[in-house]
PDB file of N, CA and C in Angstrom:
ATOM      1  N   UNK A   1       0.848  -1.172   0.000  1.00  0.00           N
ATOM      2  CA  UNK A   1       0.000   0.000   0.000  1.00  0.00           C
ATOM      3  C   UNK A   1       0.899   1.241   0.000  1.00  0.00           C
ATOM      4  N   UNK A   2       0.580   2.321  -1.193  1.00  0.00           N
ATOM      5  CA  UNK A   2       1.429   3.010  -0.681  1.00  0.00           C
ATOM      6  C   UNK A   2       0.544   4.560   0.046  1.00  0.00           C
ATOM      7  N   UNK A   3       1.348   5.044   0.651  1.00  0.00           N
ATOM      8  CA  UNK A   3       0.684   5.723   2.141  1.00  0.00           C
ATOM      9  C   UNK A   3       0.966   7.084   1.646  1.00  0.00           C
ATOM     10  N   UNK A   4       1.195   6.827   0.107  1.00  0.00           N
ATOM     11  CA  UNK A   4       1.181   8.747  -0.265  1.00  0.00           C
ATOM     12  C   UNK A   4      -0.673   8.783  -0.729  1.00  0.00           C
ATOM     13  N   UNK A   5      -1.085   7.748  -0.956  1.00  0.00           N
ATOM     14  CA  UNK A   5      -2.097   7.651  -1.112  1.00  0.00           C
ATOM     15  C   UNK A   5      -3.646   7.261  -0.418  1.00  0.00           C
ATOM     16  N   UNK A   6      -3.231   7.882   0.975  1.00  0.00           N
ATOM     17  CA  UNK A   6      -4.446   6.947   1.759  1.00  0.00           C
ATOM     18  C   UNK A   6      -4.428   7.965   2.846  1.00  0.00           C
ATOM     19  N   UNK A   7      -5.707   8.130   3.628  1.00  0.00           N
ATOM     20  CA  UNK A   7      -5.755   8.887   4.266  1.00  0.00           C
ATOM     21  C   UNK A   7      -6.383   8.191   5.429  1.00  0.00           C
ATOM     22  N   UNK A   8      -6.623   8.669   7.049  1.00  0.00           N
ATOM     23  CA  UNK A   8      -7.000   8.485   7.957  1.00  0.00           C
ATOM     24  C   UNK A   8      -8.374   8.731   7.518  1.00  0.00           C
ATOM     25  N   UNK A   9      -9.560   8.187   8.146  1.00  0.00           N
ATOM     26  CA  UNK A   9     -10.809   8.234   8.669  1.00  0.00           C
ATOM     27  C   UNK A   9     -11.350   8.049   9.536  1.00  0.00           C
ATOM     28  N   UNK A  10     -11.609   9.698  10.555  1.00  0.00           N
ATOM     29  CA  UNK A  10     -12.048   9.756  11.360  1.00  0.00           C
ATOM     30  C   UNK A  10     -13.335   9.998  11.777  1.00  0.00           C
ATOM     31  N   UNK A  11     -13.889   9.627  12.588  1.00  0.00           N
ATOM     32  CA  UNK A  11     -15.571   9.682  12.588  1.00  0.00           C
ATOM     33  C   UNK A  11     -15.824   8.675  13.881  1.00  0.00           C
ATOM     34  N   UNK A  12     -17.179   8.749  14.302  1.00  0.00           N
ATOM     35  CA  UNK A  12     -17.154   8.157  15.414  1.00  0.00           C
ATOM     36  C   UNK A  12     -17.801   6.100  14.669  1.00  0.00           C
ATOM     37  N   UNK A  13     -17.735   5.430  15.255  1.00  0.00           N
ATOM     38  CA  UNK A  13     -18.139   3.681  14.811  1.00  0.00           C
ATOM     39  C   UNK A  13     -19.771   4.298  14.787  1.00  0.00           C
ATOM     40  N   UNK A  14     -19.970   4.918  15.784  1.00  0.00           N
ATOM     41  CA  UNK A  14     -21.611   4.470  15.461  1.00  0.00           C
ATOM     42  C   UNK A  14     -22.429   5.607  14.411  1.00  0.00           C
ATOM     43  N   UNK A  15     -21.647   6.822  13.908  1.00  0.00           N
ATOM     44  CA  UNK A  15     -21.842   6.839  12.788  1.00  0.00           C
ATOM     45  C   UNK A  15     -21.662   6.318  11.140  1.00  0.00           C
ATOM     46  N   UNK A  16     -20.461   5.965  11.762  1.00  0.00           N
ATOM     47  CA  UNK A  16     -19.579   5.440  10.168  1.00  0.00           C
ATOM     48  C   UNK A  16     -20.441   3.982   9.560  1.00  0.00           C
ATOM     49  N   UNK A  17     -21.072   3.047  10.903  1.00  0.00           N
ATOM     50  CA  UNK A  17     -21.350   1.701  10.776  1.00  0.00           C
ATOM     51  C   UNK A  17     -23.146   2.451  10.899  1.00  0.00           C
ATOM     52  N   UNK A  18     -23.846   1.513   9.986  1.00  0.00           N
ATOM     53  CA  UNK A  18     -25.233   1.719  10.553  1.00  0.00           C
ATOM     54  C   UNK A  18     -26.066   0.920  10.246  1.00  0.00           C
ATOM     55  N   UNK A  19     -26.931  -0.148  10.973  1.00  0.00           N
ATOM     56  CA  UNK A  19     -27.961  -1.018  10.340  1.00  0.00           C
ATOM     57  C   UNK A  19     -29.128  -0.506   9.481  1.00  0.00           C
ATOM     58  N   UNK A  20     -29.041  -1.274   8.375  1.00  0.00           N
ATOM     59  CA  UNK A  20     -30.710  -0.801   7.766  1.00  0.00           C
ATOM     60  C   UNK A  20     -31.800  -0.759   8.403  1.00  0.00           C
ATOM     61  N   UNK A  21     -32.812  -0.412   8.095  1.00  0.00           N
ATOM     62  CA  UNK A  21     -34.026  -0.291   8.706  1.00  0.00           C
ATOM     63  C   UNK A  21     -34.344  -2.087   8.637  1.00  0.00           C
ATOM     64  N   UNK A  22     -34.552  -2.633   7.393  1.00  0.00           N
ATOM     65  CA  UNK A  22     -35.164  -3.652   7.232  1.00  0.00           C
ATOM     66  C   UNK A  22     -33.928  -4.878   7.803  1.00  0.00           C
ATOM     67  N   UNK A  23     -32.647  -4.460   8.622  1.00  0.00           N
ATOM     68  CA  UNK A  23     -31.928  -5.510   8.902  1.00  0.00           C
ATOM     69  C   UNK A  23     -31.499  -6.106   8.096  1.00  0.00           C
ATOM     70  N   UNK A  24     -31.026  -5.980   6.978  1.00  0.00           N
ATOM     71  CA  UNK A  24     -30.617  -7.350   5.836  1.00  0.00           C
ATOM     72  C   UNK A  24     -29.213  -6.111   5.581  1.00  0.00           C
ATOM     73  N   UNK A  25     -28.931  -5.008   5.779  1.00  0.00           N
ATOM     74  CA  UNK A  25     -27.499  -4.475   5.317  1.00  0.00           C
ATOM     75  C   UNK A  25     -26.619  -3.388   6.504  1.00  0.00           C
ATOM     76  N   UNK A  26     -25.773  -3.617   5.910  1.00  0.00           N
ATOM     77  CA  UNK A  26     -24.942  -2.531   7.020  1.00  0.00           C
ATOM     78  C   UNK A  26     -24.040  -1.694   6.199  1.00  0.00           C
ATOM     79  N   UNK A  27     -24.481  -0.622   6.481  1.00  0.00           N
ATOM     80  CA  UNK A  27     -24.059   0.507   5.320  1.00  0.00           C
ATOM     81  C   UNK A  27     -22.748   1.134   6.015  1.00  0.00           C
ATOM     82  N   UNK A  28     -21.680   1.737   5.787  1.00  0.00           N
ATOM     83  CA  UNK A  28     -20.393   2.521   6.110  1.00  0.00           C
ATOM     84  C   UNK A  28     -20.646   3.919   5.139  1.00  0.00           C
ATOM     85  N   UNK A  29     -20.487   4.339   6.039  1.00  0.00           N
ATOM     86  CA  UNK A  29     -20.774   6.192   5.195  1.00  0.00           C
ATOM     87  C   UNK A  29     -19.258   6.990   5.658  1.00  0.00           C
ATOM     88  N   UNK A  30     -18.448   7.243   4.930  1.00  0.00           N
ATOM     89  CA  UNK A  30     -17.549   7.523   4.656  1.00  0.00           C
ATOM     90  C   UNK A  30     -17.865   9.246   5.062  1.00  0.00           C
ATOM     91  N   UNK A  31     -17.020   9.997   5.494  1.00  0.00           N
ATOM     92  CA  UNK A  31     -16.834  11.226   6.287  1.00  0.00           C
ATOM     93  C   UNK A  31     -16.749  11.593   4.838  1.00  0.00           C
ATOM     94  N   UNK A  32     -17.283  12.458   4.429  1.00  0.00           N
ATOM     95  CA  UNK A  32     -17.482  13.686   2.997  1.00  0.00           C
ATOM     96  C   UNK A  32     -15.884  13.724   2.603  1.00  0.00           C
ATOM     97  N   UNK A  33     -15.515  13.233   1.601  1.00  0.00           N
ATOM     98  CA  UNK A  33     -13.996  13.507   0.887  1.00  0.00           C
ATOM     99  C   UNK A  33     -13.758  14.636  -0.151  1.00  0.00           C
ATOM    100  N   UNK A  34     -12.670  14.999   0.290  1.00  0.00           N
ATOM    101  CA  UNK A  34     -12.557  16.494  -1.068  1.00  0.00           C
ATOM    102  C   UNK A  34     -11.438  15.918  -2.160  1.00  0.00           C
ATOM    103  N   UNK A  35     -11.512  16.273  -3.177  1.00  0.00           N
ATOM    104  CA  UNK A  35     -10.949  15.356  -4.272  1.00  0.00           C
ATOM    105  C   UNK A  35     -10.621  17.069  -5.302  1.00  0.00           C
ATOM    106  N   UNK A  36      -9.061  16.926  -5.865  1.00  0.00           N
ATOM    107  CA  UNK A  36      -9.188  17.992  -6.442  1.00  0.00           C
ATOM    108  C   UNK A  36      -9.763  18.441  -7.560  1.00  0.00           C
ATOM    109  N   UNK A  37     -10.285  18.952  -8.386  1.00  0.00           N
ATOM    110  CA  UNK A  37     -11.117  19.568  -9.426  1.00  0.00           C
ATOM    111  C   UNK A  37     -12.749  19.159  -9.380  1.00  0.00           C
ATOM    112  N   UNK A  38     -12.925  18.762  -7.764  1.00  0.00           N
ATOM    113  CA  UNK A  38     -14.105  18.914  -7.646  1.00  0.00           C
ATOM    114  C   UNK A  38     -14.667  19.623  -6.745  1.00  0.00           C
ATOM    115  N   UNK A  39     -15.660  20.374  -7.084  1.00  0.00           N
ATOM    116  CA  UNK A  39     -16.358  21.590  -6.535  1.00  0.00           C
ATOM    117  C   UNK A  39     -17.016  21.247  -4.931  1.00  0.00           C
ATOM    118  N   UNK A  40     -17.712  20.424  -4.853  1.00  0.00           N
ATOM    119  CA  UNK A  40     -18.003  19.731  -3.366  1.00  0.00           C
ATOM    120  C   UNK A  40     -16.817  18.526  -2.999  1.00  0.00           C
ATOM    121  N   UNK A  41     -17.920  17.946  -1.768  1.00  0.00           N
ATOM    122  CA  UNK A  41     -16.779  16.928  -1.021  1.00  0.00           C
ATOM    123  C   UNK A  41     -17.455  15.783  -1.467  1.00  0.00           C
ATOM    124  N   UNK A  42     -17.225  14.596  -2.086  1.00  0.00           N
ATOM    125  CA  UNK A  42     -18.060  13.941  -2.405  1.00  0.00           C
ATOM    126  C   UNK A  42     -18.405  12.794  -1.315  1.00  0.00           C
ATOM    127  N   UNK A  43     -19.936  12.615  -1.071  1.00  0.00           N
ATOM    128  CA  UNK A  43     -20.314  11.532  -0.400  1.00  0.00           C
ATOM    129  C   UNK A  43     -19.878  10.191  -0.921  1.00  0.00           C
ATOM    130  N   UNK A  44     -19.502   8.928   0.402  1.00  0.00           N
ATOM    131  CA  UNK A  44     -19.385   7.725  -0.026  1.00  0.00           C
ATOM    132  C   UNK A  44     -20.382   6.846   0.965  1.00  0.00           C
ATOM    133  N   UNK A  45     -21.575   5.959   0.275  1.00  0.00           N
ATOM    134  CA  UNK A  45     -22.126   4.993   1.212  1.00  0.00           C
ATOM    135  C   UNK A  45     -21.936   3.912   0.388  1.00  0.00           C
ATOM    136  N   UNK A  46     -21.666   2.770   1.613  1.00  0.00           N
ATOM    137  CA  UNK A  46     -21.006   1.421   1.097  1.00  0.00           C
ATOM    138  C   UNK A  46     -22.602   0.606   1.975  1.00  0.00           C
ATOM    139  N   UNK A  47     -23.064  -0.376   0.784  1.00  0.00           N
ATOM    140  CA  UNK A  47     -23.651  -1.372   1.792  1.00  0.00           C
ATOM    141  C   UNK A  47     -23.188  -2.738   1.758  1.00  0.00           C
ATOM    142  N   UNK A  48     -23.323  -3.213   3.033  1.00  0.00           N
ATOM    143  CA  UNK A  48     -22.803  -4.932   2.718  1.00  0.00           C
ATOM    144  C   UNK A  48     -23.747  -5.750   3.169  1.00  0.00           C
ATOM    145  N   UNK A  49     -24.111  -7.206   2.470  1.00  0.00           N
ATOM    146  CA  UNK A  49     -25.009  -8.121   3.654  1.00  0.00           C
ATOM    147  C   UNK A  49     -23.869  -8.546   4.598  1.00  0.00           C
ATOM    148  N   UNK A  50     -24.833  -9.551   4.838  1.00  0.00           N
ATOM    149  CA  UNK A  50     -24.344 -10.427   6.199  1.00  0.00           C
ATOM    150  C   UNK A  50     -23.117 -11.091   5.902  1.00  0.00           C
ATOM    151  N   UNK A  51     -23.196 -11.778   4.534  1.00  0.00           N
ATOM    152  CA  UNK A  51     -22.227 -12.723   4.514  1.00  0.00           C
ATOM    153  C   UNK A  51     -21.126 -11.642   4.095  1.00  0.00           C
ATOM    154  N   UNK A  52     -21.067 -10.653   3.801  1.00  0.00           N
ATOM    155  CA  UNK A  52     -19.884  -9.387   3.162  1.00  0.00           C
ATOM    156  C   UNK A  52     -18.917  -9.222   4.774  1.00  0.00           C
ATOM    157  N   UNK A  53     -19.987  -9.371   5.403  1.00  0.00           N
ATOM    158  CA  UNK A  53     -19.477  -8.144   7.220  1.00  0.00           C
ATOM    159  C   UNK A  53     -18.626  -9.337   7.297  1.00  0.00           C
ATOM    160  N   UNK A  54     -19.454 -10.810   7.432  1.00  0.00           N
ATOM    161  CA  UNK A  54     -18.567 -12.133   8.121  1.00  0.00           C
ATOM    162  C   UNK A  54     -17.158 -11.857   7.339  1.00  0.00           C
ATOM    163  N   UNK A  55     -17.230 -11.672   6.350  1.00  0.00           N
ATOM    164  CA  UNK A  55     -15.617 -12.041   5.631  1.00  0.00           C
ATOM    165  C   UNK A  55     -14.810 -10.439   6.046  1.00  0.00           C
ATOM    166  N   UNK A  56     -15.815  -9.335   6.129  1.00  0.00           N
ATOM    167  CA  UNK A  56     -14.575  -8.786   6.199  1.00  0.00           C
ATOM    168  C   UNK A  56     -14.333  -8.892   8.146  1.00  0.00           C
ATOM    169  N   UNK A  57     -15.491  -8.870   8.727  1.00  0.00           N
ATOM    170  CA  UNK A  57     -14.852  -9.087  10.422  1.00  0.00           C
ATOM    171  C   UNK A  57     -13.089 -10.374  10.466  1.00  0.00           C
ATOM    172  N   UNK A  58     -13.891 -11.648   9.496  1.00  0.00           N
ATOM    173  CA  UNK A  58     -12.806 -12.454   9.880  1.00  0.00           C
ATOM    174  C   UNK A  58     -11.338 -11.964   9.423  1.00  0.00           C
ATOM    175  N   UNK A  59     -11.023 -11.202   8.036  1.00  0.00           N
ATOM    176  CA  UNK A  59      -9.897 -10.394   7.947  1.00  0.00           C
ATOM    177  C   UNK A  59      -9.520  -9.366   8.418  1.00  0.00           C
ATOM    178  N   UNK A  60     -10.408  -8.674   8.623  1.00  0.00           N
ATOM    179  CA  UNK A  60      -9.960  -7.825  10.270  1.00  0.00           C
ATOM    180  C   UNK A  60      -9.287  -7.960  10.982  1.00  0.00           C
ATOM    181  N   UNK A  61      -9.896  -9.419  11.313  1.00  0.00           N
ATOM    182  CA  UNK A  61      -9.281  -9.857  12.832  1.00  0.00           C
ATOM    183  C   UNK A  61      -7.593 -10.716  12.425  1.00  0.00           C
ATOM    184  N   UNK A  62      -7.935 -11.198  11.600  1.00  0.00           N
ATOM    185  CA  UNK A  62      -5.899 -11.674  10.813  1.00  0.00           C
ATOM    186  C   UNK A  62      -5.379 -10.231  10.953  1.00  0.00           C
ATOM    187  N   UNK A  63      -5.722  -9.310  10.109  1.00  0.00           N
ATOM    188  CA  UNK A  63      -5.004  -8.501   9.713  1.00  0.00           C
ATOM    189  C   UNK A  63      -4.350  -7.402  11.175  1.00  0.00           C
ATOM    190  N   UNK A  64      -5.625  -7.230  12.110  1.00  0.00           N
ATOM    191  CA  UNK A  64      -5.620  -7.132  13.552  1.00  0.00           C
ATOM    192  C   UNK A  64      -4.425  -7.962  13.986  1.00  0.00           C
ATOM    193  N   UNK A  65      -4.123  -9.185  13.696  1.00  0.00           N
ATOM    194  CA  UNK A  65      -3.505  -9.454  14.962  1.00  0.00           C
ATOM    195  C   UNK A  65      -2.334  -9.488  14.483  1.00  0.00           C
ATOM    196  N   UNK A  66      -2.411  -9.209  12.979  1.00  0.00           N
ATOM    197  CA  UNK A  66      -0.708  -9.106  12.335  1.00  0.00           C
ATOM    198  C   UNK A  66      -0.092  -7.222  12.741  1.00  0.00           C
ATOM    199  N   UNK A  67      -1.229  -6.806  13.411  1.00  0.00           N
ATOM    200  CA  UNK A  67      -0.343  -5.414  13.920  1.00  0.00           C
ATOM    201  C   UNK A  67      -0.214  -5.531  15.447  1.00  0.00           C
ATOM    202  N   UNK A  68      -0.373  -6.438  16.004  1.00  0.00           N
ATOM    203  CA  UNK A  68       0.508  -6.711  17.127  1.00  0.00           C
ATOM    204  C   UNK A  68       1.956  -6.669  17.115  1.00  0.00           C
ATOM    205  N   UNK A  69       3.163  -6.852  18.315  1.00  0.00           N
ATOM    206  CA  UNK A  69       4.403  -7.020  17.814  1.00  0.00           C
ATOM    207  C   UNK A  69       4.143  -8.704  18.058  1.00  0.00           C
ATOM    208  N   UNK A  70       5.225  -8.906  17.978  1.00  0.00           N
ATOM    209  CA  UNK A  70       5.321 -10.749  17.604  1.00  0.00           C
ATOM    210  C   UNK A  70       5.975 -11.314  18.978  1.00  0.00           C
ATOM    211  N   UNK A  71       5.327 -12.609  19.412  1.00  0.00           N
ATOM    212  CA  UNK A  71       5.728 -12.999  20.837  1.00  0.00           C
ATOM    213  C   UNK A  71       6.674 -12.983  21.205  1.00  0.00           C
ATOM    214  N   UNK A  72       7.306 -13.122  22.144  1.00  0.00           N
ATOM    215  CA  UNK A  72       8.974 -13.754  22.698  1.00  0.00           C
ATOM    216  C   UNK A  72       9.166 -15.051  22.101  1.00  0.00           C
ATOM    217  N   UNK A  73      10.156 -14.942  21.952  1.00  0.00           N
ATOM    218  CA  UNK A  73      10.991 -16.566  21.781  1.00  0.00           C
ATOM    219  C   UNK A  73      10.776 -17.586  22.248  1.00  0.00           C
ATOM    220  N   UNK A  74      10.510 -18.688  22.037  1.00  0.00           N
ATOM    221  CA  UNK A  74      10.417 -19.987  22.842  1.00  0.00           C
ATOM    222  C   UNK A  74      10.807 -19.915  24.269  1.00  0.00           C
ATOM    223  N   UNK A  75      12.195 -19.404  24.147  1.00  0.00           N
ATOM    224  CA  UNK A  75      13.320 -19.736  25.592  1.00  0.00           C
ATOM    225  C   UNK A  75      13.036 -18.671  26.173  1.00  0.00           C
ATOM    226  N   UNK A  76      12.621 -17.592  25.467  1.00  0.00           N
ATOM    227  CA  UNK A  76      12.250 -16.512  26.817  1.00  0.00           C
ATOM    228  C   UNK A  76      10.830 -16.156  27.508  1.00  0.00           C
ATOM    229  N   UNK A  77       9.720 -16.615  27.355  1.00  0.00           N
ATOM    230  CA  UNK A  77       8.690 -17.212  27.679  1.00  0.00           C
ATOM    231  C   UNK A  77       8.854 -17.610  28.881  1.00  0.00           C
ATOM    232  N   UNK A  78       7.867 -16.929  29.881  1.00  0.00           N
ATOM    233  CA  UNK A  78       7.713 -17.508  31.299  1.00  0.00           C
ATOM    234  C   UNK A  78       7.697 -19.370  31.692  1.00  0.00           C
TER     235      UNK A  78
END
């Protein structure tokens, strides 16, 4: 990834995440982005079902635990 290209998104979870009314999606609404040669900020809403959230929670959670640092050594272990 390169990081000249990506920005932080800040916003609070319980806006950014939101259940549908009818329960079948979960939409992510992206904080208004400004993009150059465009006149507003443009809106982003993402929806996913159920089975979308499962796959991305479970890579989350890999990708989560690959930003941990990495255990001690065998021999240095309590």
């Amino acid at each position: 990834m390169d990081k000249r290209d990506t920005r932080l998104v800040r916003g609070s979870q319980a806006t950014l995440w939101t259940l549908s009314q009818d329960r079948r999606t979960i939409r992510l609404a992206v904080p208004p982005l400004r993009f150059a040669g465009f006149p507003k900020p443009l809106d982003v809403f993402m929806d996913f079902d159920a089975e979308s959230v499962d796959a991305m929670i479970d890579r989350l959670t890999v990708l989560r635990a690959r930003m941990l640092p990495a255990p001690p050594a065998p021999g240095k272990r309590n």
